[in-house]
Protein backbone atom coordinates (compact mmCIF):
# COMPACT_ATOMS: atom_id res chain seq x y z
CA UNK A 1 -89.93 -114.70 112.52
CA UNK A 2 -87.07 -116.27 110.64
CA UNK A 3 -87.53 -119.08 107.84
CA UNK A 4 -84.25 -121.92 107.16
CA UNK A 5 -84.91 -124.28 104.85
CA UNK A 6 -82.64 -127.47 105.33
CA UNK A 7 -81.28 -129.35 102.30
CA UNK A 8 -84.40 -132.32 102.16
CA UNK A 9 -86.48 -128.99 101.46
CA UNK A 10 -88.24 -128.96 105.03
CA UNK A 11 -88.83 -125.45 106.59
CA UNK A 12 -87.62 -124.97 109.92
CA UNK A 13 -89.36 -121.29 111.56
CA UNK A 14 -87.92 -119.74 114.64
CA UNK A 15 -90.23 -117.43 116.48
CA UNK A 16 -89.52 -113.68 116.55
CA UNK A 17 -89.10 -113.82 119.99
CA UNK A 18 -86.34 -116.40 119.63
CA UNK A 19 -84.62 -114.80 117.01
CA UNK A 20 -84.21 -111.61 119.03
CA UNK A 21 -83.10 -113.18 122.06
CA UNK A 22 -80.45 -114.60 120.71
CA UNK A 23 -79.09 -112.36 118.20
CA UNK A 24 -78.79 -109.90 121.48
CA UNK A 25 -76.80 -112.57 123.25
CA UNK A 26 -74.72 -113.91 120.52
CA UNK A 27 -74.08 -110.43 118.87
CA UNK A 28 -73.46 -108.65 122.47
CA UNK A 29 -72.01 -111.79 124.60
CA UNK A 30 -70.76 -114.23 122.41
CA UNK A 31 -69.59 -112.17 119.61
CA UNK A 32 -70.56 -114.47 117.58
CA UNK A 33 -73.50 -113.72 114.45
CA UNK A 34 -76.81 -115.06 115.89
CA UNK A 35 -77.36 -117.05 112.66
CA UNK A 36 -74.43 -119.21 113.30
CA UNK A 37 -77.03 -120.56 116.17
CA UNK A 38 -80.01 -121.04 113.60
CA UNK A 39 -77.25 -122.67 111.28
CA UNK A 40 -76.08 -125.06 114.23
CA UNK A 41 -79.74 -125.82 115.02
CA UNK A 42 -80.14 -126.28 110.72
CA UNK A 43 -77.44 -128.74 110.81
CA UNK A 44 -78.45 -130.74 114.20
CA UNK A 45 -81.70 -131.46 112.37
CA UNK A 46 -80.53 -132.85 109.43
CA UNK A 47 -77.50 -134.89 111.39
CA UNK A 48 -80.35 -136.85 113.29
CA UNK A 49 -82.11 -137.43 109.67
CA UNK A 50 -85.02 -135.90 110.50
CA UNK A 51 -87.24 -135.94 106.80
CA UNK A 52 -90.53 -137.03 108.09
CA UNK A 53 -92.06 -133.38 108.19
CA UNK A 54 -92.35 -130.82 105.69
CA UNK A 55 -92.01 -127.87 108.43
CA UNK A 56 -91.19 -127.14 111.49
CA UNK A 57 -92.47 -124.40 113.87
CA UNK A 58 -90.49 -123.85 117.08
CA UNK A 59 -92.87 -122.77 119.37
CA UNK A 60 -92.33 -120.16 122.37
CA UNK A 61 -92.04 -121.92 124.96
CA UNK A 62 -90.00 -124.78 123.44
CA UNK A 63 -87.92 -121.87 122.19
CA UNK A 64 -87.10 -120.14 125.26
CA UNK A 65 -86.70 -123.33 126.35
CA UNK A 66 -83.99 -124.15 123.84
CA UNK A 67 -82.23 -120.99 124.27
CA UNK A 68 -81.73 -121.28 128.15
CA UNK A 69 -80.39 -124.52 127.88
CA UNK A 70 -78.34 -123.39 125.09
CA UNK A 71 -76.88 -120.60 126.80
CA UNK A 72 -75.87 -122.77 129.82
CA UNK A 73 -74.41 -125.45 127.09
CA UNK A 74 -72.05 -122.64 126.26
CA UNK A 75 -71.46 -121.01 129.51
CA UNK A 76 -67.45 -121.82 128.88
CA UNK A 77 -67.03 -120.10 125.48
CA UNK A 78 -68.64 -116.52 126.75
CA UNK A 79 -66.27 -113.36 126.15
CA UNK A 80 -64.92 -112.33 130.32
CA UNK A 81 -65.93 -108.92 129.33
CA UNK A 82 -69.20 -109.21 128.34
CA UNK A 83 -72.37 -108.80 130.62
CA UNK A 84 -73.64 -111.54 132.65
CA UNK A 85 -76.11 -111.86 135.28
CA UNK A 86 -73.40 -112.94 137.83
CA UNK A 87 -71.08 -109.66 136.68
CA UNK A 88 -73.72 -107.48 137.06
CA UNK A 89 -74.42 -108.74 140.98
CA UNK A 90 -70.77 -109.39 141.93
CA UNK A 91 -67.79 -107.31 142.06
CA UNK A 92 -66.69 -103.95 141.62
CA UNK A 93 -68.83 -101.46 138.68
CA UNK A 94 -66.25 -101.07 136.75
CA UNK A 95 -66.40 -97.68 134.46
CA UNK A 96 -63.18 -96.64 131.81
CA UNK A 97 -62.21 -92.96 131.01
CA UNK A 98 -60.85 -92.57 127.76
CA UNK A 99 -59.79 -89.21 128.23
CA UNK A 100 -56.54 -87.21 127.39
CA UNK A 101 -53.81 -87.20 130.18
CA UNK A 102 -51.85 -85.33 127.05
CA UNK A 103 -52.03 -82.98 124.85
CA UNK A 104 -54.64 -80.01 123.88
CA UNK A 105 -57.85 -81.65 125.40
CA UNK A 106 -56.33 -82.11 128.86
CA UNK A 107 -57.23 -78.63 130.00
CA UNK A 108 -60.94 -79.79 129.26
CA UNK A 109 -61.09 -83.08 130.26
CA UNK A 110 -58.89 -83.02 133.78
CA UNK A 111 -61.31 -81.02 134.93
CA UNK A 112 -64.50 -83.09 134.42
CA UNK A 113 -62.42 -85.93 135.63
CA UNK A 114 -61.39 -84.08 138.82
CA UNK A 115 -65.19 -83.46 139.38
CA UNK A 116 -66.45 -87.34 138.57
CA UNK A 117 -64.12 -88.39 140.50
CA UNK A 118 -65.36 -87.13 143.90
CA UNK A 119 -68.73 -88.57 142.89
CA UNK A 120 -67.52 -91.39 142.74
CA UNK A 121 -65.49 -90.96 145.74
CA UNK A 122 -69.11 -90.20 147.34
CA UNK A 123 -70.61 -93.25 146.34
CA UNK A 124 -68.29 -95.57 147.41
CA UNK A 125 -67.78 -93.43 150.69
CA UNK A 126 -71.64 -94.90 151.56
CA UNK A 127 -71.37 -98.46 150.33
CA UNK A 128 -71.20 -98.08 147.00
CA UNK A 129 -74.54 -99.31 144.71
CA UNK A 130 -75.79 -102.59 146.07
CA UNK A 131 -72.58 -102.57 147.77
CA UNK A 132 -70.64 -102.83 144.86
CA UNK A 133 -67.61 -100.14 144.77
CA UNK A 134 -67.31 -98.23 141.79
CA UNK A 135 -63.80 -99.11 139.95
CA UNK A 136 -62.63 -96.38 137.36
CA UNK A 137 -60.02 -97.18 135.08
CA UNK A 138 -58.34 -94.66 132.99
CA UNK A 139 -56.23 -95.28 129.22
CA UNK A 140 -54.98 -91.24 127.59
CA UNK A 141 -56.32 -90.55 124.15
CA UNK A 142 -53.14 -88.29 123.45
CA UNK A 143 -56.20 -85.78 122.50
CA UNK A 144 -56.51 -87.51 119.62
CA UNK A 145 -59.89 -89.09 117.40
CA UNK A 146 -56.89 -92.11 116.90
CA UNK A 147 -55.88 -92.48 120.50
CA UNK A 148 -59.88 -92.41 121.59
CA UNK A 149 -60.86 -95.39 119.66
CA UNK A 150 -57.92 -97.13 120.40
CA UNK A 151 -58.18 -96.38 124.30
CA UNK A 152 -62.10 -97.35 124.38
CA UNK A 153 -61.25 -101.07 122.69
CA UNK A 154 -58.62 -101.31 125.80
CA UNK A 155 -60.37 -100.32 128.58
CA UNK A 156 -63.40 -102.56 126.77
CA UNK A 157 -61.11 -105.46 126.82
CA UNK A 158 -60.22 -104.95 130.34
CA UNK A 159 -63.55 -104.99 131.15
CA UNK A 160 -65.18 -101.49 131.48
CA UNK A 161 -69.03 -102.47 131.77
CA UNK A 162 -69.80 -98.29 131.18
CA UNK A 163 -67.31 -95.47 129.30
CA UNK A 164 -67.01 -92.00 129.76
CA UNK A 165 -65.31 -90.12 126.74
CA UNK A 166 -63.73 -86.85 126.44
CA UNK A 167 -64.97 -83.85 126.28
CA UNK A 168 -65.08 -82.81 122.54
CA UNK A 169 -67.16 -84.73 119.80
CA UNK A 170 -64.34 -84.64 117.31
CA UNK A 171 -61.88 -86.43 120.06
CA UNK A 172 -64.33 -88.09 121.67
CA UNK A 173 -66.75 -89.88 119.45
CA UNK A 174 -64.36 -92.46 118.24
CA UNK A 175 -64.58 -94.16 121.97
CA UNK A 176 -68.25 -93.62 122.03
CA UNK A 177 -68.71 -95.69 118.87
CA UNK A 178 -66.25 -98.27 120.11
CA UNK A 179 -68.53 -98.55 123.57
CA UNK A 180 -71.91 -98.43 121.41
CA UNK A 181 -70.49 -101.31 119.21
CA UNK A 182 -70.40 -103.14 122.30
CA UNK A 183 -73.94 -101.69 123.32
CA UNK A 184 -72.05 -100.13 126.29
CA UNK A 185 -73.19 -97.02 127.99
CA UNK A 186 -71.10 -94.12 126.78
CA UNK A 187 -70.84 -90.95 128.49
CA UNK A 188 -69.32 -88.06 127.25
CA UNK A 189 -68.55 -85.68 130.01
CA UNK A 190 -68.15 -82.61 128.43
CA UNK A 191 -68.88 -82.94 124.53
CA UNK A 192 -71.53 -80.10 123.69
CA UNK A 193 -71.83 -81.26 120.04
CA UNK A 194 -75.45 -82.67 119.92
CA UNK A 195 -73.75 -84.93 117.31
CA UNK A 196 -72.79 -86.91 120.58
CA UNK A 197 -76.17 -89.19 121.41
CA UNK A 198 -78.59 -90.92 119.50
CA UNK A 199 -78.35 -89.33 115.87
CA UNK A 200 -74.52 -89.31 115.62
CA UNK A 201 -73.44 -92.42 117.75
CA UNK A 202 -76.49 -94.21 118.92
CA UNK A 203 -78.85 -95.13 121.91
CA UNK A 204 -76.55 -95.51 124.29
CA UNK A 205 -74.59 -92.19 124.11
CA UNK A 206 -74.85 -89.55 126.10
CA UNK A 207 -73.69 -86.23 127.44
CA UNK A 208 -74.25 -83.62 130.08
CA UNK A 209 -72.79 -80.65 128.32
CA UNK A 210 -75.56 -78.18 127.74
CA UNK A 211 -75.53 -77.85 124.11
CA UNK A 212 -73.26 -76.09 121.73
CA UNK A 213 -76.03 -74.09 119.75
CA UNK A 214 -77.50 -72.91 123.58
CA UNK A 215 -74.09 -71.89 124.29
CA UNK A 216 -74.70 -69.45 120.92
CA UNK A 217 -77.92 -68.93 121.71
CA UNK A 218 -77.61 -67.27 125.16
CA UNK A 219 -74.66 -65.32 124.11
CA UNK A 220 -76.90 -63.84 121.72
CA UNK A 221 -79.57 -63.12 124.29
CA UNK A 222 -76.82 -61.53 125.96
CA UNK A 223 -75.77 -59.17 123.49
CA UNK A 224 -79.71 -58.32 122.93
CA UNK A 225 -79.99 -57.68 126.87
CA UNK A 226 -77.03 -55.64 126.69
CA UNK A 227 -77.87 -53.46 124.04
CA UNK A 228 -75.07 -54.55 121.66
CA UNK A 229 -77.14 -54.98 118.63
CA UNK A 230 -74.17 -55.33 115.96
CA UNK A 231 -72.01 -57.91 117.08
CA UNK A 232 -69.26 -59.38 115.19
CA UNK A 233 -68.90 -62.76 115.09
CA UNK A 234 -64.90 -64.62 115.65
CA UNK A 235 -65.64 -68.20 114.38
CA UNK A 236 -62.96 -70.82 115.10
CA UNK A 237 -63.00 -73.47 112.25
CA UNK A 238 -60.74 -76.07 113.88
CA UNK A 239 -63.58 -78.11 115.80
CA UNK A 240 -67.10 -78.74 115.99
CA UNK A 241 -67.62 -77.27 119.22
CA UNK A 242 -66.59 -73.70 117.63
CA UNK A 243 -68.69 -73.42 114.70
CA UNK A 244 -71.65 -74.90 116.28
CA UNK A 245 -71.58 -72.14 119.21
CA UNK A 246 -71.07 -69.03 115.95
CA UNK A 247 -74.01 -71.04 114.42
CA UNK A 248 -76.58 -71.39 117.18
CA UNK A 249 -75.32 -67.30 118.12
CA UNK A 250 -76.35 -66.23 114.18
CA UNK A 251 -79.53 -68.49 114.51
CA UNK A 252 -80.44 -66.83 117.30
CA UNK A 253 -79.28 -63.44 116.58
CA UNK A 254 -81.52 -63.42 113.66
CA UNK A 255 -84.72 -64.33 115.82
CA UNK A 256 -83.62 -61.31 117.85
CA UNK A 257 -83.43 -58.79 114.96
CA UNK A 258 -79.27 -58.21 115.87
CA UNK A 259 -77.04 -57.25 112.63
CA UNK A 260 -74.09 -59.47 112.44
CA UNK A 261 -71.00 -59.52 110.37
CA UNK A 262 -68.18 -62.19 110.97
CA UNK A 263 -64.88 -63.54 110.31
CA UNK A 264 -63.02 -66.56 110.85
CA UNK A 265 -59.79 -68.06 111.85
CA UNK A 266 -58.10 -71.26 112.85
CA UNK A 267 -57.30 -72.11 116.65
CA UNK A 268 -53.27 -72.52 115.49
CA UNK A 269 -53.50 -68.82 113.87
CA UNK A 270 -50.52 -67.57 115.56
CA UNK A 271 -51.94 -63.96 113.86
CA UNK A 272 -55.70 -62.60 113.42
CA UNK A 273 -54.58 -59.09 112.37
CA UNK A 274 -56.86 -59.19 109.24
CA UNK A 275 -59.40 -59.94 111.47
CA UNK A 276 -58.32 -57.17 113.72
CA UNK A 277 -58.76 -54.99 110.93
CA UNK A 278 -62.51 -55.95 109.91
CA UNK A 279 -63.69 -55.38 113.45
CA UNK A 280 -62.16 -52.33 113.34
CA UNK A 281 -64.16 -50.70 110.18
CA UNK A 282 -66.99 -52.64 110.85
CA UNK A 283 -68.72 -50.51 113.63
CA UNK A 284 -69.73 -53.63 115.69
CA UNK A 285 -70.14 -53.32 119.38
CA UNK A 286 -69.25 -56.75 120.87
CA UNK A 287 -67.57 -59.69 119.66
CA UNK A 288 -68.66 -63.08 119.92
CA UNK A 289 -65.66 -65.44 119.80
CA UNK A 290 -66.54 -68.79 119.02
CA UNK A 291 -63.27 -70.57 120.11
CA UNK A 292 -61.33 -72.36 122.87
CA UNK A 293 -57.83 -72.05 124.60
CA UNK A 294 -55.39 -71.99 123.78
CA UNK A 295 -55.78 -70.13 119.99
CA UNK A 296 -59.14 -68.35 122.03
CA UNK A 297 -56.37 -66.42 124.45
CA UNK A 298 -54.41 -65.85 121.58
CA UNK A 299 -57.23 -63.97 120.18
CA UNK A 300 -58.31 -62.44 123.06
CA UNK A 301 -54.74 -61.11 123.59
CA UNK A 302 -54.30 -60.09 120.26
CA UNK A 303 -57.81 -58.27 120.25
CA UNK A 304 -56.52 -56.06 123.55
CA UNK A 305 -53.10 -55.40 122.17
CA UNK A 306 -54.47 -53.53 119.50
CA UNK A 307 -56.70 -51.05 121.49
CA UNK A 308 -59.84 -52.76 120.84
CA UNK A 309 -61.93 -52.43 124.34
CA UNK A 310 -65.07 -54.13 122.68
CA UNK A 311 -67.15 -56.74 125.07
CA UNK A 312 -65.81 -60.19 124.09
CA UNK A 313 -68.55 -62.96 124.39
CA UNK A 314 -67.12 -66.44 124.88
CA UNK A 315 -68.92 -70.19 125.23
CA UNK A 316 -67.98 -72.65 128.11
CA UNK A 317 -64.09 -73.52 125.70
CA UNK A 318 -63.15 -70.45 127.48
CA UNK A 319 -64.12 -70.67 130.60
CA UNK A 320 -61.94 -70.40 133.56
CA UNK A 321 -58.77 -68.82 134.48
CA UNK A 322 -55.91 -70.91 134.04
CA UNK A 323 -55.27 -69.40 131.01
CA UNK A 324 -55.41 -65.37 131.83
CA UNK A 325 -51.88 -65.04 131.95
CA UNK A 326 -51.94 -64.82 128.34
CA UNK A 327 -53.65 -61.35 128.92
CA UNK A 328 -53.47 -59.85 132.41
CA UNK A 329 -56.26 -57.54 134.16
CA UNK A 330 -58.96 -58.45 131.35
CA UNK A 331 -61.84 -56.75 131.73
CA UNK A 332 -65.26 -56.76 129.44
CA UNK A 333 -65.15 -60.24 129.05
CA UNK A 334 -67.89 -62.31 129.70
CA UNK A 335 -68.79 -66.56 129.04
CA UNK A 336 -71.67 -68.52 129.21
CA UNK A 337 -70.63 -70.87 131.83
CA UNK A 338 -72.68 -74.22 133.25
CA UNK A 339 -71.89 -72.93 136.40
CA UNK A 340 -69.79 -70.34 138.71
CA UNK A 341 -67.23 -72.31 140.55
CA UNK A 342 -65.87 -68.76 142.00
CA UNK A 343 -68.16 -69.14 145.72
CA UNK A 344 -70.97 -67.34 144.54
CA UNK A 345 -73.28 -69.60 142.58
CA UNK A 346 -76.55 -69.06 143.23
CA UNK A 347 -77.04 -72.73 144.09
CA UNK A 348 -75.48 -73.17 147.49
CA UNK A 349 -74.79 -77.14 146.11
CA UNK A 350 -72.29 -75.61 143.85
CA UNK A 351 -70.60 -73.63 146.37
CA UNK A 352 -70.46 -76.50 148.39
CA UNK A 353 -69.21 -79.03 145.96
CA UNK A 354 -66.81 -76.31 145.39
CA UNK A 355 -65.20 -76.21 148.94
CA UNK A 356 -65.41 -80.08 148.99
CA UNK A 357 -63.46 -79.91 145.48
CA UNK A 358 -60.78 -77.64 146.82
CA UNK A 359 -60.53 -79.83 149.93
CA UNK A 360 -59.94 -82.96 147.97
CA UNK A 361 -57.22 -81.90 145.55
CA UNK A 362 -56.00 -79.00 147.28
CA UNK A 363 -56.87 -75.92 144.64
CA UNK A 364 -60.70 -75.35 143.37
CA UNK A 365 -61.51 -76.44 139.45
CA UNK A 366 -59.48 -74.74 136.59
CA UNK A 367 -62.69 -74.61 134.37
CA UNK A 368 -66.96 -75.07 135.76
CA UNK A 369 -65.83 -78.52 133.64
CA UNK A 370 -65.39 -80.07 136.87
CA UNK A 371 -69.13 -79.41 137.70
CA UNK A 372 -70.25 -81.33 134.51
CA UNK A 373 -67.85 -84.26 135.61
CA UNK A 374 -69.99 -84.30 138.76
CA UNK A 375 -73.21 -84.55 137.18
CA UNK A 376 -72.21 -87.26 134.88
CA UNK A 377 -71.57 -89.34 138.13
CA UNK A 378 -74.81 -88.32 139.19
CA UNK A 379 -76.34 -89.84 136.54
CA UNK A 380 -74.58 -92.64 135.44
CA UNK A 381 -75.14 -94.01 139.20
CA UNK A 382 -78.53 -93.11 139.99
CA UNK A 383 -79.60 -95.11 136.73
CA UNK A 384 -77.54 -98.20 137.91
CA UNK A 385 -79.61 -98.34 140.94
CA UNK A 386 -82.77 -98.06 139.28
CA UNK A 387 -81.85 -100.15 136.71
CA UNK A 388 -81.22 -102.97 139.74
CA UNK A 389 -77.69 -102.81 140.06
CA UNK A 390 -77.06 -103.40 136.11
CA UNK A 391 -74.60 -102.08 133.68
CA UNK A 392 -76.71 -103.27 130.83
CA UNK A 393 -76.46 -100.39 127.96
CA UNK A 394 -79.98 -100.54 127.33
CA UNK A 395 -81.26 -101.26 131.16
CA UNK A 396 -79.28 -97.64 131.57
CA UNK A 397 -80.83 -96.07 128.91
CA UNK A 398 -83.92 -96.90 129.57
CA UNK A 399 -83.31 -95.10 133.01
CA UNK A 400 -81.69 -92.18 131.41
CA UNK A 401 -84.32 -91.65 128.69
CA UNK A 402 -87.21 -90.52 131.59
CA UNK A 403 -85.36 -88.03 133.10
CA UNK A 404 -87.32 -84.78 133.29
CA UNK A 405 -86.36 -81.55 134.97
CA UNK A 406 -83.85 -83.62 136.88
CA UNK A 407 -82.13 -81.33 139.52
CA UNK A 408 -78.15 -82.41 138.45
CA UNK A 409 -75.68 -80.15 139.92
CA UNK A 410 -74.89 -78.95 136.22
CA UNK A 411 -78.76 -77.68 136.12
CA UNK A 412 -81.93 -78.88 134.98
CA UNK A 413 -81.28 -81.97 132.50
CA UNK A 414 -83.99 -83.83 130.39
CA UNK A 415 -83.09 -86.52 127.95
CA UNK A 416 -86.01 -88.39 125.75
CA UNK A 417 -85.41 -91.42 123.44
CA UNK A 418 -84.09 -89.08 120.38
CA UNK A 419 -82.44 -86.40 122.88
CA UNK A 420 -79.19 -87.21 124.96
CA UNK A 421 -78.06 -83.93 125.62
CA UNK A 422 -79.27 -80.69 127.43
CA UNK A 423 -80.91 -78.05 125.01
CA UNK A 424 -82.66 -75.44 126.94
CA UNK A 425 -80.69 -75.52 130.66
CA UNK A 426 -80.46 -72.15 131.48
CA UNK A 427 -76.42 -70.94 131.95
CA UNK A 428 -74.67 -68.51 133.84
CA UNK A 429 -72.81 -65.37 132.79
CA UNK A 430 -69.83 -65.09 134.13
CA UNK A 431 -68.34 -61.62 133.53
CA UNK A 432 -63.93 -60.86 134.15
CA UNK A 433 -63.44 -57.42 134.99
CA UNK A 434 -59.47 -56.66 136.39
CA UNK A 435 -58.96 -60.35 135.62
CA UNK A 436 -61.20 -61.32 138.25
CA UNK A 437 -64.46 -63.82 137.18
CA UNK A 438 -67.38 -62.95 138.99
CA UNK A 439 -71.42 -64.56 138.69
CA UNK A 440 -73.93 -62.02 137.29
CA UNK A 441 -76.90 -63.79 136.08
CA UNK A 442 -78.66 -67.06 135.11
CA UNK A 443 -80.11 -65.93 131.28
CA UNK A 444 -82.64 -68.14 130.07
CA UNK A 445 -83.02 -68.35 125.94
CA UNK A 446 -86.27 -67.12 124.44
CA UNK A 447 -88.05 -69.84 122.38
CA UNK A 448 -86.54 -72.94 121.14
CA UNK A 449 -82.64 -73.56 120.07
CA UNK A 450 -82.38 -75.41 116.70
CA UNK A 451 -79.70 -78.01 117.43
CA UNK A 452 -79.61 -78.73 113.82
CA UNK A 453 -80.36 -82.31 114.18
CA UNK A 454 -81.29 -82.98 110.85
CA UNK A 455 -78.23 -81.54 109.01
């Protein structure tokens, strides 16, 4: 309930119901602050000299009332890109990518965008939702937290009704806070930070990446399987995604009685020889290297050169092969991978999407990123059909928030009101031996991953 009192002293009330109505419509339509409506309304009343009550009280019904007819009265001054009733029946859906076409984030986010594309492609191929097409429009972030926000406010203004943001928090949360200004869906379709969703952008952010601390996590239940109970940990300080993975790997690793020691470095590090050195005395059998390319193949390269033959652990940043020139034949290296986009997945829908991939642009994916880029399709347009048709933010959410166990071709994904991301999706191993990547096993993490939600 809201309370004006005019200048004659008489108290005008608004019903709650009123007052949230329209400061959704003004604040997500109009753009204008909702009390510039209670101030018009203020005014109107004392224009007409109306003194001859002490208070008013709207009530419901005259209120919604007021508001419909109010809302058609300004039918001409609504922002084109907002959401409308007619926009969300009519016309192409029309999604934005602000992703990086340049720069180091490219290798990360083509990918993803390869693989939403041919959902996409899918959808429209039978009808399209409602019979709407799906229209994606695309601006480059230049892999920059700069270029992102500025690339979300353009594809906003050219009317992107949902937003899917690169694959990196650091990069990518700029965008997602320009979308959730707007109350616009934002999906990030690769971001593993579970910074990106509710707690570090808001309700309607998103992402499919399984988490960065279960990327740590089941390399640490890796090492235990394996027998390599002193591991030494690489961490990469230049990004979130990094530290995150060496943090939910020592969290872990402690639950699982391992002895760790660690190091760390910076992805531009053209040298880790002191680090070489460390490992060296430090009697560790495997290394976990929280990093991604390119400064991870440096390491990696730099690791081999000087004779040590250790098992490398990697997260999902160094997936892939597209960057194995850097060191030739590698063997003993293994990631934790959302999928194996090498033909033997043991889900015969990732083999498949696979050969449709390679059909469609002509090579398979450079990274299991394109898999992810998939399943953000997959979700992003099975909750605009059960949401009506709508691109409504909080119509979507409301969609996304009940999935349980949902069967994505990334893997098993549950989202609640406070969760937006996967946190206990089982991933595969992917081990390189001769430079070829091969499947080995689906590991599943005993107990719960902290995702450090509270820090």
């Amino acid at each position: 309930m809201l309370t004006f009192h005019t200048a004659d002293g008489t108290e005008v009330v608004f019903p709650t119901l009123m007052v949230r109505a329209m400061q959704r419509y003004f604040s997500l339509t109009h753009k204008v602050p909702y009390f510039t409506f209670v101030v018009w309304c203020v005014a109107n009343h004392e224009a007409r000299g109306v003194h001859s009550m002490n208070k008013i009280r709207i009530p419901i019904a005259a209120a919604v009332a007021v508001s419909c007819l109010m809302l058609a009265a300004c039918g001409s001054s609504t922002n084109p890109n907002a959401a409308t009733s007619s926009e969300s029946q009519d016309g192409p859906i029309v999604i934005g990518a602000a992703v990086a076409t340049s720069g180091f984030m490219t290798s990360f986010d083509e990918p993803d965008m390869a693989g939403f594309k041919i959902a996409m492609d899918e959808v429209n191929a039978a009808g399209g939702i409602d019979g709407r097409q799906i229209e994606l429009i695309q601006e480059d972030t230049t892999s920059t937290a700069a270029g992102a926000k500025k690339a979300a406010e353009t594809l906003i203004d050219q009317g992107a009704r949902i937003l899917l943001t690169s694959a990196n928090f650091d990069v990518g949360s700029p965008a997602g806070i320009a979308a959730q200004d707007q109350g616009i869906l934002n999906v990030s379709i690769g971001a593993a930070s579970p910074k990106y969703g509710a707690q570090g952008i808001g309700p309607q952010a998103y992402t499919v990446a399984p988490a960065t601390y279960l990327e740590g996590a089941t390399l640490a239940q890796l090492a235990k399987e394996k027998g390599w109970t002193t591991p030494f940990l690489l961490d990469d300080k230049s990004l979130d995604y990094s530290t995150e993975v060496c943090q939910g790997f020592r969290d872990h690793a402690a639950d699982l009685g391992l002895q760790t020691q660690e190091d760390s470095f910076n992805n531009s590090d053209q040298s880790i020889a002191s680090q070489i050195t460390k490992i060296k005395s430090s009697g560790a059998t495997a290394i976990a290297l929280c990093s991604y390319t390119p400064g991870g193949a440096t390491a990696v390269r730099q690791l081999r050169a000087a004779g040590i033959d250790l098992p490398i652990l990697s997260g999902i940043g160094m997936a892939g092969t597209y960057w194995l020139d850097a060191v030739p034949d590698l063997s003993n290296f293994y990631t934790a991978s959302t999928a194996s986009i090498y033909g033997d997945d043991p889900n015969p829908k990732v083999n498949d999407f696979i050969t449709a991939f390679t059909e469609a642009t002509g090579a398979g994916p450079a990274t299991d990123a394109a898999v992810g880029g998939y399943s953000a399709g997959e979700m992003i347009f099975d909750a605009i059909e059960k949401a009506g048709g709508s691109t409504d933010g909080a119509a979507l959410s409301d969609q996304l928030d009940t999935l349980t166990d949902e069967p994505l071709l990334a893997g098993s994904t549950t989202f609640t009101p406070e969760l937006h991301i996967p946190a206990d999706r089982p991933l595969a191993i992917i081990e390189y031996t001769a430079g070829k990547p091969a499947y080995t096993e689906t590991l599943p993490v005993e107990g719960t991953v902290d995702l450090h939600l509270g820090n």
